[in-house]
N, C-alpha and C. Protein backbone atom coordinates (compact mmCIF):
# COMPACT_ATOMS: atom_id res chain seq x y z
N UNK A 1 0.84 -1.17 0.00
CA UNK A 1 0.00 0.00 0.00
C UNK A 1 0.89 1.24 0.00
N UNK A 2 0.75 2.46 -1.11
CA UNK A 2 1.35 3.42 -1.09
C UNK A 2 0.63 4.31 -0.34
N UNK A 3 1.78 5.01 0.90
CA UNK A 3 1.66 6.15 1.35
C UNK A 3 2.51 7.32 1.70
N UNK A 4 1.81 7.91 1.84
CA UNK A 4 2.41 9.41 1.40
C UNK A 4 2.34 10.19 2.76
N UNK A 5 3.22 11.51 3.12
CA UNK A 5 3.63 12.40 4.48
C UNK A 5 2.58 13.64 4.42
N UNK A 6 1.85 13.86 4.91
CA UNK A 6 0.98 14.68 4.43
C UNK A 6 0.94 16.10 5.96
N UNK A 7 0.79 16.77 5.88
CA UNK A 7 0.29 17.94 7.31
C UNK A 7 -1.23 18.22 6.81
N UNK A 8 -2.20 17.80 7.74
CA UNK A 8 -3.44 18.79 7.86
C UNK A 8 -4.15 19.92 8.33
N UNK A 9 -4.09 20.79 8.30
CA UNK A 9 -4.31 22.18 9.42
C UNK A 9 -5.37 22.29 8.95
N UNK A 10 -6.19 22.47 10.33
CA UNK A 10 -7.30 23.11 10.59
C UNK A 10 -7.43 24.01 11.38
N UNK A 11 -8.37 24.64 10.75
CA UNK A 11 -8.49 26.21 11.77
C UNK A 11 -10.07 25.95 11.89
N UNK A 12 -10.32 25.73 13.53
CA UNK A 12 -11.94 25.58 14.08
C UNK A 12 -12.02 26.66 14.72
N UNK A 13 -13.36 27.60 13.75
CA UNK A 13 -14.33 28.69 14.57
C UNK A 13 -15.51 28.67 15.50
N UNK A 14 -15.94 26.83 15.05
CA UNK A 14 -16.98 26.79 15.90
C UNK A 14 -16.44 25.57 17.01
N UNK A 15 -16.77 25.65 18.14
CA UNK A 15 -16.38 24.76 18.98
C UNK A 15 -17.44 23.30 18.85
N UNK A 16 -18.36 23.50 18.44
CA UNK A 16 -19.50 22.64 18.65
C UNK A 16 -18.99 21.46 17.53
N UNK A 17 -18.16 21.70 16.69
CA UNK A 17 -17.55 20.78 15.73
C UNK A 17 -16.15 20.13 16.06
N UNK A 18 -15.45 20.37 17.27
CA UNK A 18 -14.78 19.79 17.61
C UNK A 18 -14.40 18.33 17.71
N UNK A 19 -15.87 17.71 18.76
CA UNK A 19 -16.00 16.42 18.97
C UNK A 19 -15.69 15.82 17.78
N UNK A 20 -16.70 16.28 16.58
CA UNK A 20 -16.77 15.71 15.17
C UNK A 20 -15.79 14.96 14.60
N UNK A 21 -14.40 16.44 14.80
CA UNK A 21 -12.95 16.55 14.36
C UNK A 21 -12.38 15.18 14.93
N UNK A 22 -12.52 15.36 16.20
CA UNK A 22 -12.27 14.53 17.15
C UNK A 22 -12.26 12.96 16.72
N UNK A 23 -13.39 12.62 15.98
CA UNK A 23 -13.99 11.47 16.30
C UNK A 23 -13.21 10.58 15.03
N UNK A 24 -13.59 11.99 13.67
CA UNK A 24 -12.98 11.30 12.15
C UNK A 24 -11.74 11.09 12.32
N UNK A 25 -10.85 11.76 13.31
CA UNK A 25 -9.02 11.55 13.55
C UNK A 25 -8.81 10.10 14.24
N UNK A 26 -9.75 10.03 14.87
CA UNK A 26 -9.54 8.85 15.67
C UNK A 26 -9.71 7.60 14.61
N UNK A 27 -10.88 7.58 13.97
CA UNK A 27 -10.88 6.73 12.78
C UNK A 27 -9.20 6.49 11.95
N UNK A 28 -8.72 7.39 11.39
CA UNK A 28 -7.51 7.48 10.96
C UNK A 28 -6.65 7.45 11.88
N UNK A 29 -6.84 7.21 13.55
CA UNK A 29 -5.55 7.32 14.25
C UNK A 29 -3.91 6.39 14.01
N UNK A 30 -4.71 5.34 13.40
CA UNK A 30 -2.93 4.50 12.89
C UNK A 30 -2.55 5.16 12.39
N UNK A 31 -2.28 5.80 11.48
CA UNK A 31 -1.96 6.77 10.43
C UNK A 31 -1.33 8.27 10.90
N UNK A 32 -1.85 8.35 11.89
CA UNK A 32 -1.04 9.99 12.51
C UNK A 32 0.29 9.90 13.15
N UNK A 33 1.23 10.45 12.89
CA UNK A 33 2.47 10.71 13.16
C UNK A 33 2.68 11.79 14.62
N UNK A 34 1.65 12.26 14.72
CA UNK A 34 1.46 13.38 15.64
C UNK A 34 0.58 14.50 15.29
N UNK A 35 -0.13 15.00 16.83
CA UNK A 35 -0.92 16.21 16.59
C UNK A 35 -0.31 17.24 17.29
N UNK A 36 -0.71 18.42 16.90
CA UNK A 36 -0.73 19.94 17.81
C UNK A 36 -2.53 20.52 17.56
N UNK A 37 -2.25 20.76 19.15
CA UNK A 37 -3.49 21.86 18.89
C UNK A 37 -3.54 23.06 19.52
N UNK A 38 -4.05 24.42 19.01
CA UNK A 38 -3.32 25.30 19.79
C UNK A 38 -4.31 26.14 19.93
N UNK A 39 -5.28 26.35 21.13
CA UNK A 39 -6.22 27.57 21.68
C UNK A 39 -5.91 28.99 20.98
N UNK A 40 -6.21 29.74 20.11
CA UNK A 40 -5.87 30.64 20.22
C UNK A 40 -7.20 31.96 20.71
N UNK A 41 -7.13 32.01 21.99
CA UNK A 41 -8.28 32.37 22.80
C UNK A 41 -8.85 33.66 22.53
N UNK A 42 -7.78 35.04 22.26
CA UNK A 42 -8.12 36.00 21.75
C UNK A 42 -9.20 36.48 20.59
N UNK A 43 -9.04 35.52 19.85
CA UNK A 43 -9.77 35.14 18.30
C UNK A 43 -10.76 34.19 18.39
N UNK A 44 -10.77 33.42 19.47
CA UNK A 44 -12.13 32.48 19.68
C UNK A 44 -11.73 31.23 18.66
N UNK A 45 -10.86 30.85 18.63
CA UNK A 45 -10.71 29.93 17.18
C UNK A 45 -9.50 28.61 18.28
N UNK A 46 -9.82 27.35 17.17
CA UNK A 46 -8.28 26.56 17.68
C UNK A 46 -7.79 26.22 16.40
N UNK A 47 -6.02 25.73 16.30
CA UNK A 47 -5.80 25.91 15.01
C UNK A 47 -5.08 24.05 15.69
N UNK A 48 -5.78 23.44 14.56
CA UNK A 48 -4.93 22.14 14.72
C UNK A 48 -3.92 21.41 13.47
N UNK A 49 -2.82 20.88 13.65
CA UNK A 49 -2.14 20.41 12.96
C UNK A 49 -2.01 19.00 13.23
N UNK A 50 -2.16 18.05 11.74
CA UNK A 50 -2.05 16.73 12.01
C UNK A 50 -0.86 16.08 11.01
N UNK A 51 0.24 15.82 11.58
CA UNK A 51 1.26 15.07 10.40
C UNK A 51 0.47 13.70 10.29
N UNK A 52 0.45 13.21 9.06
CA UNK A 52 0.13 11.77 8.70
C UNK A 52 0.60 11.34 7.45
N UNK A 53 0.79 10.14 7.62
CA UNK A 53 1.29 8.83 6.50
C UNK A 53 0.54 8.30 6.54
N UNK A 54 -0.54 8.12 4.98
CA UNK A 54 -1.10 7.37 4.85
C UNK A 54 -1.37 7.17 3.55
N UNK A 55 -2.73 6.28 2.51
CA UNK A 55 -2.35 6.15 1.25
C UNK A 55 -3.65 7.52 1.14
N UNK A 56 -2.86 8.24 0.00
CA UNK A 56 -3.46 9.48 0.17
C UNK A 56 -5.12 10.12 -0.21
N UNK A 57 -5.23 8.66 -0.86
CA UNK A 57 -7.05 8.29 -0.90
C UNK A 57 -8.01 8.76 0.35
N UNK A 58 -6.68 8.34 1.75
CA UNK A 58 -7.56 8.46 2.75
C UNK A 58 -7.29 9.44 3.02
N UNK A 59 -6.26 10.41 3.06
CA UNK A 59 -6.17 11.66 3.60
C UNK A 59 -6.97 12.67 3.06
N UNK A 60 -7.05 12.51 2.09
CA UNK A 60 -8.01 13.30 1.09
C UNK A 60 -9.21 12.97 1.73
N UNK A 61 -9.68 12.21 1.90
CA UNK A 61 -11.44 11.79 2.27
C UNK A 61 -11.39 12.30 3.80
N UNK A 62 -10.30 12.30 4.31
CA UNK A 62 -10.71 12.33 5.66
C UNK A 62 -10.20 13.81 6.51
N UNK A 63 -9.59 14.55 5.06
CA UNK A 63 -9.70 16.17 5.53
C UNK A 63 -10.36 16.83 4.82
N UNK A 64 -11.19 16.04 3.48
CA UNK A 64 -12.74 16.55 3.05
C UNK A 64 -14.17 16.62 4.28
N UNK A 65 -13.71 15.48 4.70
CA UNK A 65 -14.98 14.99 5.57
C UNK A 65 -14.78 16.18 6.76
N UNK A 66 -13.97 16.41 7.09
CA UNK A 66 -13.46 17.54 8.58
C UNK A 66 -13.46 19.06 7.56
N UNK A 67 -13.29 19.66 6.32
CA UNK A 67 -13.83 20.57 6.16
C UNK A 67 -15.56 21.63 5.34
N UNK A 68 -15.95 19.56 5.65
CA UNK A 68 -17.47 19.93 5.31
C UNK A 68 -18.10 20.63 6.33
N UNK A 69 -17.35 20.38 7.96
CA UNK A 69 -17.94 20.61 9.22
C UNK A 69 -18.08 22.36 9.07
N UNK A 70 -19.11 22.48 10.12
CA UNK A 70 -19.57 23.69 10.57
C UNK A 70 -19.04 24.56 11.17
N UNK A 71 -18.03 25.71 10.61
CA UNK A 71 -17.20 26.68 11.16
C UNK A 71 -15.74 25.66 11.34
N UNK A 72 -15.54 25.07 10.05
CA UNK A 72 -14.13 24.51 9.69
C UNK A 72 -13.74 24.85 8.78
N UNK A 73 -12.08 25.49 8.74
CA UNK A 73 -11.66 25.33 7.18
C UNK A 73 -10.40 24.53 7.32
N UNK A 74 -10.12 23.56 6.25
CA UNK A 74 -8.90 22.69 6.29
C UNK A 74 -8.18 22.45 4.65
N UNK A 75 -6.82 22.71 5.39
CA UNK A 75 -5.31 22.63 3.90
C UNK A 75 -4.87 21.53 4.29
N UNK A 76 -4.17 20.96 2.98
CA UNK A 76 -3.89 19.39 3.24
C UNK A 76 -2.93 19.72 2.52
N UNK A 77 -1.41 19.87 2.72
CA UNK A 77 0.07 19.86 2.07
C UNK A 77 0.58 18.40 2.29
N UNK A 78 1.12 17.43 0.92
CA UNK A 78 1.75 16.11 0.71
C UNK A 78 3.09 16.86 0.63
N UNK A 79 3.64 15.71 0.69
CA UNK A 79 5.07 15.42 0.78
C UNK A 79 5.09 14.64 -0.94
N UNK A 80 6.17 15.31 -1.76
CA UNK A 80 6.58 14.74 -2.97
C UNK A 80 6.92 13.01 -2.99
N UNK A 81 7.45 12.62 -1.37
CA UNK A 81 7.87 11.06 -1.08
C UNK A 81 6.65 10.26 -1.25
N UNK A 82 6.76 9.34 -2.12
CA UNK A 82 6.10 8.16 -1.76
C UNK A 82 6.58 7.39 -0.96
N UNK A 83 5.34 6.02 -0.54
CA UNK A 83 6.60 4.65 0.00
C UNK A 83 5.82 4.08 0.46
C-alpha cells in the first residue's frame, strides 16, 4: 500500500464541531504521526495540525470529511515522497 507524508491544518471557529474533528481523527488514528493543537483564545478559534502517513485516498477523504464541518476550514500539504 502506497503512502504518502501529508500535514493537515485546521483552523476551528466553531467549537460545537470539535467532537466531530475529534472522532474522524480517531478513525484514521494508525496513520497519525502526531498532533498539535493550539487555543488561540483572543480570536475564539483553535488551530490544529495533524502530520500523517497514509495512502493518500484516505487523507483526502478524511480532511474533506473535517472541512465539510460547521465553522471549519482545512489545507492538506503532501510530501513529494512516496513509500
Amino acid at each position: 500500500m502506497e503512502t504518502r507524508v501529508a500535514v493537515i491544518t485546521i483552523i476551528v471557529e466553531n467549537p460545537e464541531s470539535v467532537a466531530k474533528i475529534n472522532e474522524l481523527l480517531h478513525g484514521v488514528g494508525q496513520y497519525i504521526i502526531g498532533r498539535m493543537g493550539l487555543p488561540y483564545r483572543e480570536k475564539h478559534i483553535s488551530i490544529i495540525s495533524i502530520a500523517i502517513d497514509a495512502p493518500q485516498n484516505l487523507t483526502s477523504e478524511v480532511s474533506g470529511r473535517i472541512g465539510r464541518l460547521d465553522g471549519v476550514s482545512v489545507k492538506t500539504t503532501y510530501s513529494n515522497i512516496q513509500g
